[in-house]
N, C-alpha and C. Protein backbone atom coordinates (compact mmCIF):
# COMPACT_ATOMS: atom_id res chain seq x y z
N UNK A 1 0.85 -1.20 0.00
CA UNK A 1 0.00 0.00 0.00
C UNK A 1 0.88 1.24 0.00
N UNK A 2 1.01 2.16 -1.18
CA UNK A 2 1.25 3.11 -0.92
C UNK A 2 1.17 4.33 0.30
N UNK A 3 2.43 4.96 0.48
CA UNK A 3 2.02 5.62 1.78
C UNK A 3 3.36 6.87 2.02
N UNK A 4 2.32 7.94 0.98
CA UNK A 4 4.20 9.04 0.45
C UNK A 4 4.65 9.41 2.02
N UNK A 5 4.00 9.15 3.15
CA UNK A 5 4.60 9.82 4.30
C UNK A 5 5.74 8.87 4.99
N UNK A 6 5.90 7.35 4.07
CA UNK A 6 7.40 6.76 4.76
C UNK A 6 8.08 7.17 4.09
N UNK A 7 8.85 7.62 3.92
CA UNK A 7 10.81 7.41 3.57
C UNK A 7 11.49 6.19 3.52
N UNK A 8 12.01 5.74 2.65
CA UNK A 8 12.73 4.89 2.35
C UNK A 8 13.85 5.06 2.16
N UNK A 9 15.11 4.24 2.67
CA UNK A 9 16.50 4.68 2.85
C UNK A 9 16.95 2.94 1.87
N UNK A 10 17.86 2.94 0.58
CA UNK A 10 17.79 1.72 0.24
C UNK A 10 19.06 1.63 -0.14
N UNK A 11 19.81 0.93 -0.16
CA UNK A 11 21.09 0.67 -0.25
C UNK A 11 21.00 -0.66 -1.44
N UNK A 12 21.41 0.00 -2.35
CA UNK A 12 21.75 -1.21 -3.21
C UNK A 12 23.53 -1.48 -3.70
N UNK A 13 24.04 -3.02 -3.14
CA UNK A 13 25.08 -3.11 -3.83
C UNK A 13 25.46 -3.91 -4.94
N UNK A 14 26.06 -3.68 -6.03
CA UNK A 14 26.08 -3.97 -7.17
C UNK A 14 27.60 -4.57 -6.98
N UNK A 15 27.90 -5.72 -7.11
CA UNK A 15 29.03 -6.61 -6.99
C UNK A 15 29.82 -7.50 -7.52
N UNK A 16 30.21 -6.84 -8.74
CA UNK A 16 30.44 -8.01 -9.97
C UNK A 16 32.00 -7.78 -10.05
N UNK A 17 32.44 -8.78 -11.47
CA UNK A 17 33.61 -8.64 -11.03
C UNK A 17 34.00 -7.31 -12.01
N UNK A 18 33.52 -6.98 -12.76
CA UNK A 18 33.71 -5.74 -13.22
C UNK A 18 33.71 -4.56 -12.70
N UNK A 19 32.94 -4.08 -11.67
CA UNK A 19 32.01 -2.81 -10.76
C UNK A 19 31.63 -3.83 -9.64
N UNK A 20 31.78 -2.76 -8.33
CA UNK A 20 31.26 -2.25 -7.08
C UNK A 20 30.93 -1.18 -6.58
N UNK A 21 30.09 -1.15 -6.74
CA UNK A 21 29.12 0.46 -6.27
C UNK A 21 28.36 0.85 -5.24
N UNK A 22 28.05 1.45 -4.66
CA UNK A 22 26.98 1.42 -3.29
C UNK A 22 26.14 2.34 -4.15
N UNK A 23 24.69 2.53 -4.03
CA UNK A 23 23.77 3.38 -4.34
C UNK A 23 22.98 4.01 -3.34
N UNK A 24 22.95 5.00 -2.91
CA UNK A 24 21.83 5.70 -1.80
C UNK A 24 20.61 5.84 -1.97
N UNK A 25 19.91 5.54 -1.89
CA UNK A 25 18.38 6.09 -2.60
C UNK A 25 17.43 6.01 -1.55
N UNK A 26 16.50 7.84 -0.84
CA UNK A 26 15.96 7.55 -0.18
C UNK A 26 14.32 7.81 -1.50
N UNK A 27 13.46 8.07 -0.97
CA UNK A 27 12.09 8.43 -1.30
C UNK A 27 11.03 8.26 -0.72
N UNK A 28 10.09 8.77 -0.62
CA UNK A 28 8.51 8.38 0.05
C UNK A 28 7.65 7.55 -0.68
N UNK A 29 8.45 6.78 -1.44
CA UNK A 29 7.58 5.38 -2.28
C UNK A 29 8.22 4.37 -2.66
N UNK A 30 8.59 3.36 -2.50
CA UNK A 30 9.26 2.61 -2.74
C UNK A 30 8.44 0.81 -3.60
N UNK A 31 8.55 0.66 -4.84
CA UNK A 31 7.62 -0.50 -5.19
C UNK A 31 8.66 -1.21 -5.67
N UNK A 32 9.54 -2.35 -5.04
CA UNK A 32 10.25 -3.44 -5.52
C UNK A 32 9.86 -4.88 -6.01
N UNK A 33 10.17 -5.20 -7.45
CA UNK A 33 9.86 -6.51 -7.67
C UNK A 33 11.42 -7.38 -8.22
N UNK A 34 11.18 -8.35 -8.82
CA UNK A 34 12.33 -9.09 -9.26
C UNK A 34 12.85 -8.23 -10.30
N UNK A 35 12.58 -7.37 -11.03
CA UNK A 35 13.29 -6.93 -11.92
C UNK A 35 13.44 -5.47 -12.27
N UNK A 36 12.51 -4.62 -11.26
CA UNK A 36 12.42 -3.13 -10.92
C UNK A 36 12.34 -3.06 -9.92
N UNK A 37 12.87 -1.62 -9.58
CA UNK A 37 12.66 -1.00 -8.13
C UNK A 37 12.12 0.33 -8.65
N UNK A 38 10.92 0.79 -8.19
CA UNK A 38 10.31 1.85 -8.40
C UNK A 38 9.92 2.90 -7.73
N UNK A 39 10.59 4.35 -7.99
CA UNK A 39 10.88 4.80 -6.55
C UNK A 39 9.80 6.48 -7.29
N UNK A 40 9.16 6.90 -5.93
CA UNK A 40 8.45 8.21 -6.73
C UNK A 40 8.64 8.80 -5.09
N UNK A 41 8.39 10.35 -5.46
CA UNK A 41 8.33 11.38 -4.31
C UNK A 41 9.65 11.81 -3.65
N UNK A 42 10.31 13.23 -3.95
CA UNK A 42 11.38 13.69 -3.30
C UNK A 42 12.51 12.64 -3.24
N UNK A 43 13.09 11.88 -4.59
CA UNK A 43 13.88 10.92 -4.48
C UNK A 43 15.33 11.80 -4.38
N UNK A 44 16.08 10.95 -3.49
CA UNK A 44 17.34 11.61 -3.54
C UNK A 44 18.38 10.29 -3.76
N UNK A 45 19.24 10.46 -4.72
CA UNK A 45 20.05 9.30 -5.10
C UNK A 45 21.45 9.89 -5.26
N UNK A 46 22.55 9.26 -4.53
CA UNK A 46 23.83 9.12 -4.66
C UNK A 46 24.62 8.16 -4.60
N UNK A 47 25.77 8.06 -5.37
CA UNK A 47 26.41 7.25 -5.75
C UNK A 47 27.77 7.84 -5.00
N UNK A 48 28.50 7.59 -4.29
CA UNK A 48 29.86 8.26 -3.48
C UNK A 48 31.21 7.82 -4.57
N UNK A 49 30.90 6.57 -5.83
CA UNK A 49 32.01 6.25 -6.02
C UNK A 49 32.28 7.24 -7.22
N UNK A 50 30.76 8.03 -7.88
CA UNK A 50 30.87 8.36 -9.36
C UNK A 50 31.04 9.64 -8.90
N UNK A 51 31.01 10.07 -7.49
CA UNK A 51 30.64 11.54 -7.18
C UNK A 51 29.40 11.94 -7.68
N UNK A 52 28.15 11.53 -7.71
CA UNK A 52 27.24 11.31 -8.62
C UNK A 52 26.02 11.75 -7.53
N UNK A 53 25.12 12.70 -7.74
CA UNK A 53 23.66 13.12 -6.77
C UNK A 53 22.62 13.61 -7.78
N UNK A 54 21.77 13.02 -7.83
CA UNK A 54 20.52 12.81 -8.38
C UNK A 54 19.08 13.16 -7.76
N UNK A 55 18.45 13.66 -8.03
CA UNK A 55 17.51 14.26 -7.12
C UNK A 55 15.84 14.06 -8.36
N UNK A 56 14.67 13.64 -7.71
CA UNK A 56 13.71 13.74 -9.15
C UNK A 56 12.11 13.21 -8.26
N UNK A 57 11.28 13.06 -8.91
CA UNK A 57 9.71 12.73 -8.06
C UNK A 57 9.46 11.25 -9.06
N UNK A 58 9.82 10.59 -9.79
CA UNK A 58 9.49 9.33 -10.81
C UNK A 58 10.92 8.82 -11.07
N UNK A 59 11.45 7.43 -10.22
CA UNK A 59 12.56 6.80 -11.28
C UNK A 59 12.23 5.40 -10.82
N UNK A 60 13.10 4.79 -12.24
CA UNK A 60 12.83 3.03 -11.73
C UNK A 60 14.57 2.92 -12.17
N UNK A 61 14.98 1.92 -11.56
CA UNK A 61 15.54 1.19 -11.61
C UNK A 61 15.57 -0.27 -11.87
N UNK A 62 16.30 -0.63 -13.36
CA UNK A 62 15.81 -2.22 -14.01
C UNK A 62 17.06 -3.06 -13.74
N UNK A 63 16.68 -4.52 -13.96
CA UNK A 63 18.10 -4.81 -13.64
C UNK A 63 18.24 -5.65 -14.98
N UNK A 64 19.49 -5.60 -15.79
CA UNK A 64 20.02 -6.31 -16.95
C UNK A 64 21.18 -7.21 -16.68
N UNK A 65 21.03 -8.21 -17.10
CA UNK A 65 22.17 -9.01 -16.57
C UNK A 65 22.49 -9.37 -15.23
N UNK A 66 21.34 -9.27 -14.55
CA UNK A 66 21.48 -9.66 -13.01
C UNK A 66 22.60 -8.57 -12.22
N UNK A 67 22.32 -7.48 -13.01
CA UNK A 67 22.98 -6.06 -12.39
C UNK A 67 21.90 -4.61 -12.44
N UNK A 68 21.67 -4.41 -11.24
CA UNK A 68 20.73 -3.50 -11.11
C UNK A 68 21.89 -1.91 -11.71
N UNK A 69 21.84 -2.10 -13.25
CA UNK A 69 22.38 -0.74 -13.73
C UNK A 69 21.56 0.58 -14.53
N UNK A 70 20.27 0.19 -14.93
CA UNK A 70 19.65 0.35 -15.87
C UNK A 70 18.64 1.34 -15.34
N UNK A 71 18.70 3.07 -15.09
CA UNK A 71 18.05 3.89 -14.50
C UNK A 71 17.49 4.99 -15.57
N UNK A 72 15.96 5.04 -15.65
CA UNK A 72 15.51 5.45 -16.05
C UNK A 72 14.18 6.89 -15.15
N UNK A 73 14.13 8.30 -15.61
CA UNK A 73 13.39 9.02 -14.78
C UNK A 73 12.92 9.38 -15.57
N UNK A 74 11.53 9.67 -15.26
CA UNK A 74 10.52 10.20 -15.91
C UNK A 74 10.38 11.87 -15.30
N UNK A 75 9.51 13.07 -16.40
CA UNK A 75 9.90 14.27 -15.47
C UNK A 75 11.44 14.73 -15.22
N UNK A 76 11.00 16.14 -14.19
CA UNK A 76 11.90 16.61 -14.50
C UNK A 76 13.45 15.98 -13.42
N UNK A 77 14.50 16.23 -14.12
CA UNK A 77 15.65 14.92 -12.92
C UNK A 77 17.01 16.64 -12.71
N UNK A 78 17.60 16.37 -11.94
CA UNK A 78 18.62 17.30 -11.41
C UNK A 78 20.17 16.50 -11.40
N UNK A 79 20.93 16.90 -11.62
CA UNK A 79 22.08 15.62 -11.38
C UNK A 79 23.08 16.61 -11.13
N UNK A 80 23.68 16.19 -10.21
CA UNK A 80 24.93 17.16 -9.81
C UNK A 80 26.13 16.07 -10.01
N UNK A 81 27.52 16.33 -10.50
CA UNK A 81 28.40 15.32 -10.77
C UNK A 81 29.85 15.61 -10.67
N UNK A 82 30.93 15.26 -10.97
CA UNK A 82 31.95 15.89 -10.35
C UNK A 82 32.74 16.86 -11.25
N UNK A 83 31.98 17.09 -12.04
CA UNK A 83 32.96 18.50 -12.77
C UNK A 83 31.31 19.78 -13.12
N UNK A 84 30.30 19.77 -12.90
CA UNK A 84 29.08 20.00 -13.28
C UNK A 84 27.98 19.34 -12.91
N UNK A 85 26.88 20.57 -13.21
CA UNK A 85 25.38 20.20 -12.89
C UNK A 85 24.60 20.20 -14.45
N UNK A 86 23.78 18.86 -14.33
CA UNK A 86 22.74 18.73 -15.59
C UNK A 86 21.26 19.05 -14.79
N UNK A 87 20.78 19.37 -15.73
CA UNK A 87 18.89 19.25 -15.35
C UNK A 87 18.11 19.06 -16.31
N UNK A 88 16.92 18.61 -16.98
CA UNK A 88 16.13 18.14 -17.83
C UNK A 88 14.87 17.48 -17.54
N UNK A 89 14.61 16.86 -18.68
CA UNK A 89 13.55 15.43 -18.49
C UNK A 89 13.92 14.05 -19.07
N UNK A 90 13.30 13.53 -18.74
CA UNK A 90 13.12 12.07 -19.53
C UNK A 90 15.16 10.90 -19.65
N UNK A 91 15.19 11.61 -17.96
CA UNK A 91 16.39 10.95 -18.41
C UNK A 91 16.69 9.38 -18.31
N UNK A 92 17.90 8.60 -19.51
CA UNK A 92 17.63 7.12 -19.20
C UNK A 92 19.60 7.67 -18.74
N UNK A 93 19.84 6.12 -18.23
CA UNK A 93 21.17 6.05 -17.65
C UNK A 93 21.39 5.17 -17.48
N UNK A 94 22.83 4.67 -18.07
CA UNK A 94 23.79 3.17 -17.45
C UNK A 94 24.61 3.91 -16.32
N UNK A 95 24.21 3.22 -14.77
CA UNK A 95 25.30 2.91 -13.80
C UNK A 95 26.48 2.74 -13.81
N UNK A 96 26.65 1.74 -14.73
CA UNK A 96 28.02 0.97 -14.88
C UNK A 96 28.75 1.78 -15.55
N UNK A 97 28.11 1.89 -17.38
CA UNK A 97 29.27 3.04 -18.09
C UNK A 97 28.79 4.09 -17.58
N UNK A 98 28.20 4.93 -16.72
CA UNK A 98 28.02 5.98 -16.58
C UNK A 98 27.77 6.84 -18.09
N UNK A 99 27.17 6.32 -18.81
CA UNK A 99 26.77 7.25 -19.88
C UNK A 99 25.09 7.34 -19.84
N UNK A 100 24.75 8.21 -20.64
CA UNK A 100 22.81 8.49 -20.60
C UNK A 100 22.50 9.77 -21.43
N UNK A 101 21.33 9.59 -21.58
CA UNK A 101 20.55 11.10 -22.31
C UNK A 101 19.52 11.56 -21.17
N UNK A 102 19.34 12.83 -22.20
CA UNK A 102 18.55 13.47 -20.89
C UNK A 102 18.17 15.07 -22.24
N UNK A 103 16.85 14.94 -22.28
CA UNK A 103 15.96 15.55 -22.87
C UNK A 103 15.76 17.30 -22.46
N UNK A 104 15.97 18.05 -23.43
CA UNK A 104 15.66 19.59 -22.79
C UNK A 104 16.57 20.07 -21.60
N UNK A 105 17.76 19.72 -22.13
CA UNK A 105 18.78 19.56 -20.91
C UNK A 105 19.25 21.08 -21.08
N UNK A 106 20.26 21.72 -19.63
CA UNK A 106 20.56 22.65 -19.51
C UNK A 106 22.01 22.22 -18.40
N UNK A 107 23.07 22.19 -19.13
CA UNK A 107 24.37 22.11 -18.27
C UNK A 107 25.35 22.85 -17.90
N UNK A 108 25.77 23.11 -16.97
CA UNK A 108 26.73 23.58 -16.36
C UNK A 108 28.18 22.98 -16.20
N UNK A 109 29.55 23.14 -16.89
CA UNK A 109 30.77 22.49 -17.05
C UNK A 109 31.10 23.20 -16.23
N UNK A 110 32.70 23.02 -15.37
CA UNK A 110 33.65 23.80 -15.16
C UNK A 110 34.77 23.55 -16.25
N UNK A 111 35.45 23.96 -17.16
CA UNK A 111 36.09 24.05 -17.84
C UNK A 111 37.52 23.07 -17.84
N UNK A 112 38.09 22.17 -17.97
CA UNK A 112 39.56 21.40 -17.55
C UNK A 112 40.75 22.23 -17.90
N UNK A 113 40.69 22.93 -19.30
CA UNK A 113 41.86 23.59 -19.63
C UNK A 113 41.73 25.18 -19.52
N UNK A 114 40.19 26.01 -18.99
CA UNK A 114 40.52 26.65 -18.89
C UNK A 114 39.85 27.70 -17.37
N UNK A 115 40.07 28.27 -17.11
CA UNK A 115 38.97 28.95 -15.45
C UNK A 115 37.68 29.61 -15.90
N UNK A 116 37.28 29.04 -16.83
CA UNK A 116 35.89 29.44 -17.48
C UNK A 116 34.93 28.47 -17.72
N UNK A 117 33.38 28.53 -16.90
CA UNK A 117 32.62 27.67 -17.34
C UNK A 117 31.76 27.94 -18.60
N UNK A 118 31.21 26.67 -19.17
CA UNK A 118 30.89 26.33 -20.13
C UNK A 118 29.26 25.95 -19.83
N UNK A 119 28.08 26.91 -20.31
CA UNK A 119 26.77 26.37 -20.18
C UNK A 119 26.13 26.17 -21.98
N UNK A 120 25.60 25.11 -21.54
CA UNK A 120 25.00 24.33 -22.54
C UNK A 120 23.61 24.43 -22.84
N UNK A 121 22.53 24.14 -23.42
CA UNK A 121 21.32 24.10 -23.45
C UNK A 121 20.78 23.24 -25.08
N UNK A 122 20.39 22.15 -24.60
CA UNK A 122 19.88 21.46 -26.56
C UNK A 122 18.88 20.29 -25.88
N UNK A 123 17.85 19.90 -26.95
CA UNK A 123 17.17 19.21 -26.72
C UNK A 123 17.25 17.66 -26.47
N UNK A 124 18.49 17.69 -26.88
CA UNK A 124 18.18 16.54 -26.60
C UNK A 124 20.10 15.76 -26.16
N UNK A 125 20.98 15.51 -25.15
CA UNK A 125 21.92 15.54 -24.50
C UNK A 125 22.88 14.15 -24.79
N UNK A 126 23.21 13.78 -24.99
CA UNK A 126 24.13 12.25 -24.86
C UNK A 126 25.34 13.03 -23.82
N UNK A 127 25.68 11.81 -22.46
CA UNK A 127 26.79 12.45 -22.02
C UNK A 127 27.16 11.18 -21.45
N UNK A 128 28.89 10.81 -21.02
CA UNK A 128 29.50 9.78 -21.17
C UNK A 128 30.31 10.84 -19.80
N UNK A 129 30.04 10.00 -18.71
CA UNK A 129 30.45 11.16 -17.62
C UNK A 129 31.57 10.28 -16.67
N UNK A 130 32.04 9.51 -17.59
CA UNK A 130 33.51 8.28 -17.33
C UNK A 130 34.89 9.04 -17.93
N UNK A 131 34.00 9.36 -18.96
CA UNK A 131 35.20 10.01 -20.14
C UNK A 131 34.95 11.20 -20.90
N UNK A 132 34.25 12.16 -19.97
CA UNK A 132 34.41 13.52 -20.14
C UNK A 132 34.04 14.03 -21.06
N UNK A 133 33.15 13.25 -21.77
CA UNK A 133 32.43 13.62 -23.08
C UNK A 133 30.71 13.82 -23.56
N UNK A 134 30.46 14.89 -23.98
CA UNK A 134 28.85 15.48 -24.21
C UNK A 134 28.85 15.75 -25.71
N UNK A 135 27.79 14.93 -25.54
CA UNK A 135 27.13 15.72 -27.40
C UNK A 135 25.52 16.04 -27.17
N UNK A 136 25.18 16.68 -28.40
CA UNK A 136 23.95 16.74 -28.35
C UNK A 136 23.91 17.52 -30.20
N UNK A 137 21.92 17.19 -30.04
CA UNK A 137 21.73 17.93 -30.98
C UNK A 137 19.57 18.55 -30.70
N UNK A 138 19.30 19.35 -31.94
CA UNK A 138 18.22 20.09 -31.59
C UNK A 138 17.58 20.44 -32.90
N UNK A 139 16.51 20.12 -32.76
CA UNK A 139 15.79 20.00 -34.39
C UNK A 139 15.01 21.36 -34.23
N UNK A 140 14.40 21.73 -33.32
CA UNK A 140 13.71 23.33 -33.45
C UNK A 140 14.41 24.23 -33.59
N UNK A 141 15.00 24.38 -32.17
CA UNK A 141 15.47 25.49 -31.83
C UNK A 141 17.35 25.28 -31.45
N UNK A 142 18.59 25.85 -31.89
CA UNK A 142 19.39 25.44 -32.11
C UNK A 142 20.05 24.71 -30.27
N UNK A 143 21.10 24.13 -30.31
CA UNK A 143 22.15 24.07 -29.67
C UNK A 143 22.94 25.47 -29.18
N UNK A 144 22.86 25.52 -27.94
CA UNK A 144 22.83 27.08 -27.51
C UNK A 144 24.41 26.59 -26.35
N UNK A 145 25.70 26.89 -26.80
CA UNK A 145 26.96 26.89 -26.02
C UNK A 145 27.68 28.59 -25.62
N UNK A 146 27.81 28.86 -24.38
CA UNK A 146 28.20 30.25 -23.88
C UNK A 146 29.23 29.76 -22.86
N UNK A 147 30.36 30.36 -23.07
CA UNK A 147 31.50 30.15 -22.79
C UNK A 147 32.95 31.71 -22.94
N UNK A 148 32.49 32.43 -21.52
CA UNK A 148 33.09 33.64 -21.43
C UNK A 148 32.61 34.67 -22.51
N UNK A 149 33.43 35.00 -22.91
CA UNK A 149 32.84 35.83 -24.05
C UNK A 149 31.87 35.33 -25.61
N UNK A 150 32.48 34.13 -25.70
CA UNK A 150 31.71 33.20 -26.64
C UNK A 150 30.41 32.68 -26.88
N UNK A 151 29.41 33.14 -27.80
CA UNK A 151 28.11 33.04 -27.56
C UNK A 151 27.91 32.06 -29.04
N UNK A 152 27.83 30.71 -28.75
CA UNK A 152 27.32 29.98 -30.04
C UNK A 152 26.40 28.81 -30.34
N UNK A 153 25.91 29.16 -31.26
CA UNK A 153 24.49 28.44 -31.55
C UNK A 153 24.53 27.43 -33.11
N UNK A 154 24.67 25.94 -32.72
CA UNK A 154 24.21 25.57 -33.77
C UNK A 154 23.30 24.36 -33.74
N UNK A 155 22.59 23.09 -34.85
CA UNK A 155 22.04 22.18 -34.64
C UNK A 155 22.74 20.99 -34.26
N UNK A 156 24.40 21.09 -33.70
CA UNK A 156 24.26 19.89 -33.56
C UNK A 156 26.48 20.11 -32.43
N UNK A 157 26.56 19.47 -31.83
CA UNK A 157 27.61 19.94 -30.72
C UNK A 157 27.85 18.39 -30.60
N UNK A 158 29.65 18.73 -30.03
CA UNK A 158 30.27 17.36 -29.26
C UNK A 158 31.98 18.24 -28.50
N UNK A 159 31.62 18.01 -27.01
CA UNK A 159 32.35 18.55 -25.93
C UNK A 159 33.34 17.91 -25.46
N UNK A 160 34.96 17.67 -25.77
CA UNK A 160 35.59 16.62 -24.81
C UNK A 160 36.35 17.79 -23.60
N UNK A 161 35.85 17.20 -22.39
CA UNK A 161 36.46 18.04 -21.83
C UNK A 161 38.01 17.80 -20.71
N UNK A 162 38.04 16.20 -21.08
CA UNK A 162 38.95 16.22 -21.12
C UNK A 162 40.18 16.80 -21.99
N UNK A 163 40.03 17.05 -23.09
CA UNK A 163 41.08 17.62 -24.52
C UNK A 163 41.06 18.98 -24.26
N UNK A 164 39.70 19.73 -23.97
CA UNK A 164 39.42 20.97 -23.83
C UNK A 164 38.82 21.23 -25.34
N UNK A 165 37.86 20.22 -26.31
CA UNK A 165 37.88 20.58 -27.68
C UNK A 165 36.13 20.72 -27.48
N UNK A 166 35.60 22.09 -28.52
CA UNK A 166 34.10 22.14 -28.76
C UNK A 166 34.10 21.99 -30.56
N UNK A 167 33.27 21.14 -30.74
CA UNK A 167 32.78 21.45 -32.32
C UNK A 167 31.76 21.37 -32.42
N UNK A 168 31.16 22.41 -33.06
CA UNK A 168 29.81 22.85 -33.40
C UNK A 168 29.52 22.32 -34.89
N UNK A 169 28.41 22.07 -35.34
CA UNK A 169 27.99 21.37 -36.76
C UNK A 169 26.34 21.74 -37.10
N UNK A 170 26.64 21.81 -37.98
CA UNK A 170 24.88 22.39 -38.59
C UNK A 170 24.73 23.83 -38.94
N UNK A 171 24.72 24.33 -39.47
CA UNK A 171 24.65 25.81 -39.56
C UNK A 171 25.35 26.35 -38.41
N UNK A 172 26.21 26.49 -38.13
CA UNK A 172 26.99 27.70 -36.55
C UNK A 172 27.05 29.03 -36.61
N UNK A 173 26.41 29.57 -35.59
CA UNK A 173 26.54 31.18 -35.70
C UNK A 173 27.20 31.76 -34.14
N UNK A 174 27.89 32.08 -34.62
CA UNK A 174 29.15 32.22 -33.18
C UNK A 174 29.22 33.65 -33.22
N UNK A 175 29.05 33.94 -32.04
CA UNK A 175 29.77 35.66 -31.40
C UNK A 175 30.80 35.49 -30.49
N UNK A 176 32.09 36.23 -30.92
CA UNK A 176 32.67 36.89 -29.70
C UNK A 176 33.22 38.19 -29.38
N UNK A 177 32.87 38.56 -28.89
CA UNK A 177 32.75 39.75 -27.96
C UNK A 177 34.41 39.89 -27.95
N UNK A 178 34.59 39.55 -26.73
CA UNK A 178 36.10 39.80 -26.83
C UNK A 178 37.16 40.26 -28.29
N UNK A 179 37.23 38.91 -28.99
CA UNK A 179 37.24 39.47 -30.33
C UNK A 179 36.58 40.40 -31.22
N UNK A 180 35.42 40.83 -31.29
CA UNK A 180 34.57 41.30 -31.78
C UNK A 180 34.25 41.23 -33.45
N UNK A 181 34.07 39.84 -33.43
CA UNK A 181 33.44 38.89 -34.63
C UNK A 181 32.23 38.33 -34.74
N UNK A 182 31.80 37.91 -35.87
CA UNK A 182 30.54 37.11 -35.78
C UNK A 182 30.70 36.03 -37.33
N UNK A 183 30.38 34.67 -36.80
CA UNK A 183 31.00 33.87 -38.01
C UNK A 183 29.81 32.95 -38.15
N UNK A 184 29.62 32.43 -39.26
CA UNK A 184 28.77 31.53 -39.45
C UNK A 184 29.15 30.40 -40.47
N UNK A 185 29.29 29.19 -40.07
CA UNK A 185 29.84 28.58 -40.80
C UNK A 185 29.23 27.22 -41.17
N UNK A 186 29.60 25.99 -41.89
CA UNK A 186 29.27 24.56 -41.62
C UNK A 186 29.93 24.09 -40.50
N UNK A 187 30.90 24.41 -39.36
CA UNK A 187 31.50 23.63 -38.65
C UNK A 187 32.66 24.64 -38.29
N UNK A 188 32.67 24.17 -36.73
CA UNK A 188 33.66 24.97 -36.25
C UNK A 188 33.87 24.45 -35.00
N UNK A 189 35.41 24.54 -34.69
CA UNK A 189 35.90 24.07 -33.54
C UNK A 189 36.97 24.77 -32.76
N UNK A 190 36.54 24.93 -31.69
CA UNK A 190 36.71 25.73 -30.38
C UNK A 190 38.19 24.95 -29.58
N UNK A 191 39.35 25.65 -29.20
CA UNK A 191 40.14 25.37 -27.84
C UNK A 191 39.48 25.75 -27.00
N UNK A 192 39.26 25.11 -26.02
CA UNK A 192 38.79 25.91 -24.72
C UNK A 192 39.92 26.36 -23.95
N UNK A 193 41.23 26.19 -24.05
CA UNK A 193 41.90 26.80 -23.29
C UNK A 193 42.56 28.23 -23.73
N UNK A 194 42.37 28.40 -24.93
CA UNK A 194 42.74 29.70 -25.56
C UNK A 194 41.42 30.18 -26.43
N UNK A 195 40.70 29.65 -26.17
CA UNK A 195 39.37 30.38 -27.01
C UNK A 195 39.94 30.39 -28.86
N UNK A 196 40.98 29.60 -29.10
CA UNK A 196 41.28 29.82 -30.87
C UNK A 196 40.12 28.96 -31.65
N UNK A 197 40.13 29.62 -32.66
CA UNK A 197 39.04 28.55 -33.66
C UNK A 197 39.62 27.94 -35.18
N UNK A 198 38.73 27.19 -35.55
CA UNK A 198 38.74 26.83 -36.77
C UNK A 198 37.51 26.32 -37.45
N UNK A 199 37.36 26.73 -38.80
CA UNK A 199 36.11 26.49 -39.14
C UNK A 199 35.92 26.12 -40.36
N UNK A 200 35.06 25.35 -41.41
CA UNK A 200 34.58 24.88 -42.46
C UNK A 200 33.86 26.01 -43.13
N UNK A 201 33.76 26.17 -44.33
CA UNK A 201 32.72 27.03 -45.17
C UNK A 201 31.91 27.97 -44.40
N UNK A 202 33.11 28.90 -43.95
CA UNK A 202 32.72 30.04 -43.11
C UNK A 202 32.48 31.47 -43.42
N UNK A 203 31.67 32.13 -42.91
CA UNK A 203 31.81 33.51 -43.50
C UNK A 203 31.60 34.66 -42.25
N UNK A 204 32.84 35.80 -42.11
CA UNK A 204 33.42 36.21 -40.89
C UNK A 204 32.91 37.51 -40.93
N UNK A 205 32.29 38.25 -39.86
CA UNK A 205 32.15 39.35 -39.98
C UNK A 205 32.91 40.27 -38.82
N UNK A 206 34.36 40.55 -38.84
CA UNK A 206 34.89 41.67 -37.89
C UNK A 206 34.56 42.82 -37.97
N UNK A 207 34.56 43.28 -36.23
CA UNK A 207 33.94 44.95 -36.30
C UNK A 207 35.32 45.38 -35.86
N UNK A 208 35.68 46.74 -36.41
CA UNK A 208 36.82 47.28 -36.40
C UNK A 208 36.47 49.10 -35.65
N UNK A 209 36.89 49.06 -34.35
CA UNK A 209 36.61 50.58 -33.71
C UNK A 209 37.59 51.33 -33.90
């Protein structure tokens, strides 16, 4: 019988010979069977090994391979992680590789190569949060990346932040300020540690004071 006024405190350990993980997960609903755990109301989920906090009102947890890795949230999910914060909907997620999507997303980087963060915004997110890598892309409304002075928008992005590399794809329309340019190109790719570029079938517009 449902009853949002318990709290549930659940410890799941995952023990293979590949991965060991502890999982935190409290919530005010808890529905476990052999092959889901279904958790709704003020869920709070952490992982201590991924640096990993999760926060949302709808998630299940499936298990594949006799490994409870397979996390899926419905609504809106919050994830705080160890270089940045994501937020969205509809997010799915592997435990194990730590990779997942996450719908109408809006992210927050801290930068590796440079003291500048990096916010994101596209509809639709792929992120691989083992190996420091985000893509995404956006069929309405573009791929929206702001990064210090750098304001750029296109349909389609991929972030390593370990390398410190951005490339933008699909129509790109980039401002920077600092420089005081505006470029639009098929493709263009960003240092993040020196802000230099390079770009495909571009066309540059410098303002000169």
């Amino acid at each position: 019988m449902k009853n949002k006024f318990l709290t549930f405190f659940i410890i799941l350990f995952l023990a293979t010979i590949v991965i060991s993980k502890t999982i935190h997960i409290s919530s005010d609903y808890i529905e476990p069977s052999e092959k889901t755990i279904v958790y709704q109301g003020n869920i709070l989920l952490k992982i201590p090994e991924d640096k990993l906090l999760l926060t949302s009102n709808d998630m299940v947890i499936s298990k594949i391979n006799n490994k409870w890795i397979d996390l899926n949230v419905d609504g809106k999910v919050h994830i705080e992680f160890e270089n940045g914060v994501m937020e969205g909907i509809e997010m799915k997620y592997n435990i194990e590789s730590q990779k997942g999507t996450i719908k109408n997303a809006s992210v927050t980087i801290n930068d590796s190569q440079s003291s500048e963060t990096i916010f994101i915004s596209c509809e639709t997110l792929e992120f691989d949060l083992k190996n420091n890598t985000f893509s995404g892309k956006s069929e309405k409304e573009k791929v929206s990346i702001t990064k210090g002075s750098i304001i750029a928008k296109a349909f389609e992005f991929w972030y390593d932040r370990n390398e410190g590399k951005i490339i933008l794809s699909n129509n790109v329309d980039l401002k920077d300020e600092k420089k005081k340019l505006k470029l639009l190109g098929e493709s263009v790719s960003i240092n993040t540690k020196d802000n230099s570029m390079k770009g495909k079938n571009v066309k540059v517009e410098i303002v000169v004071e």
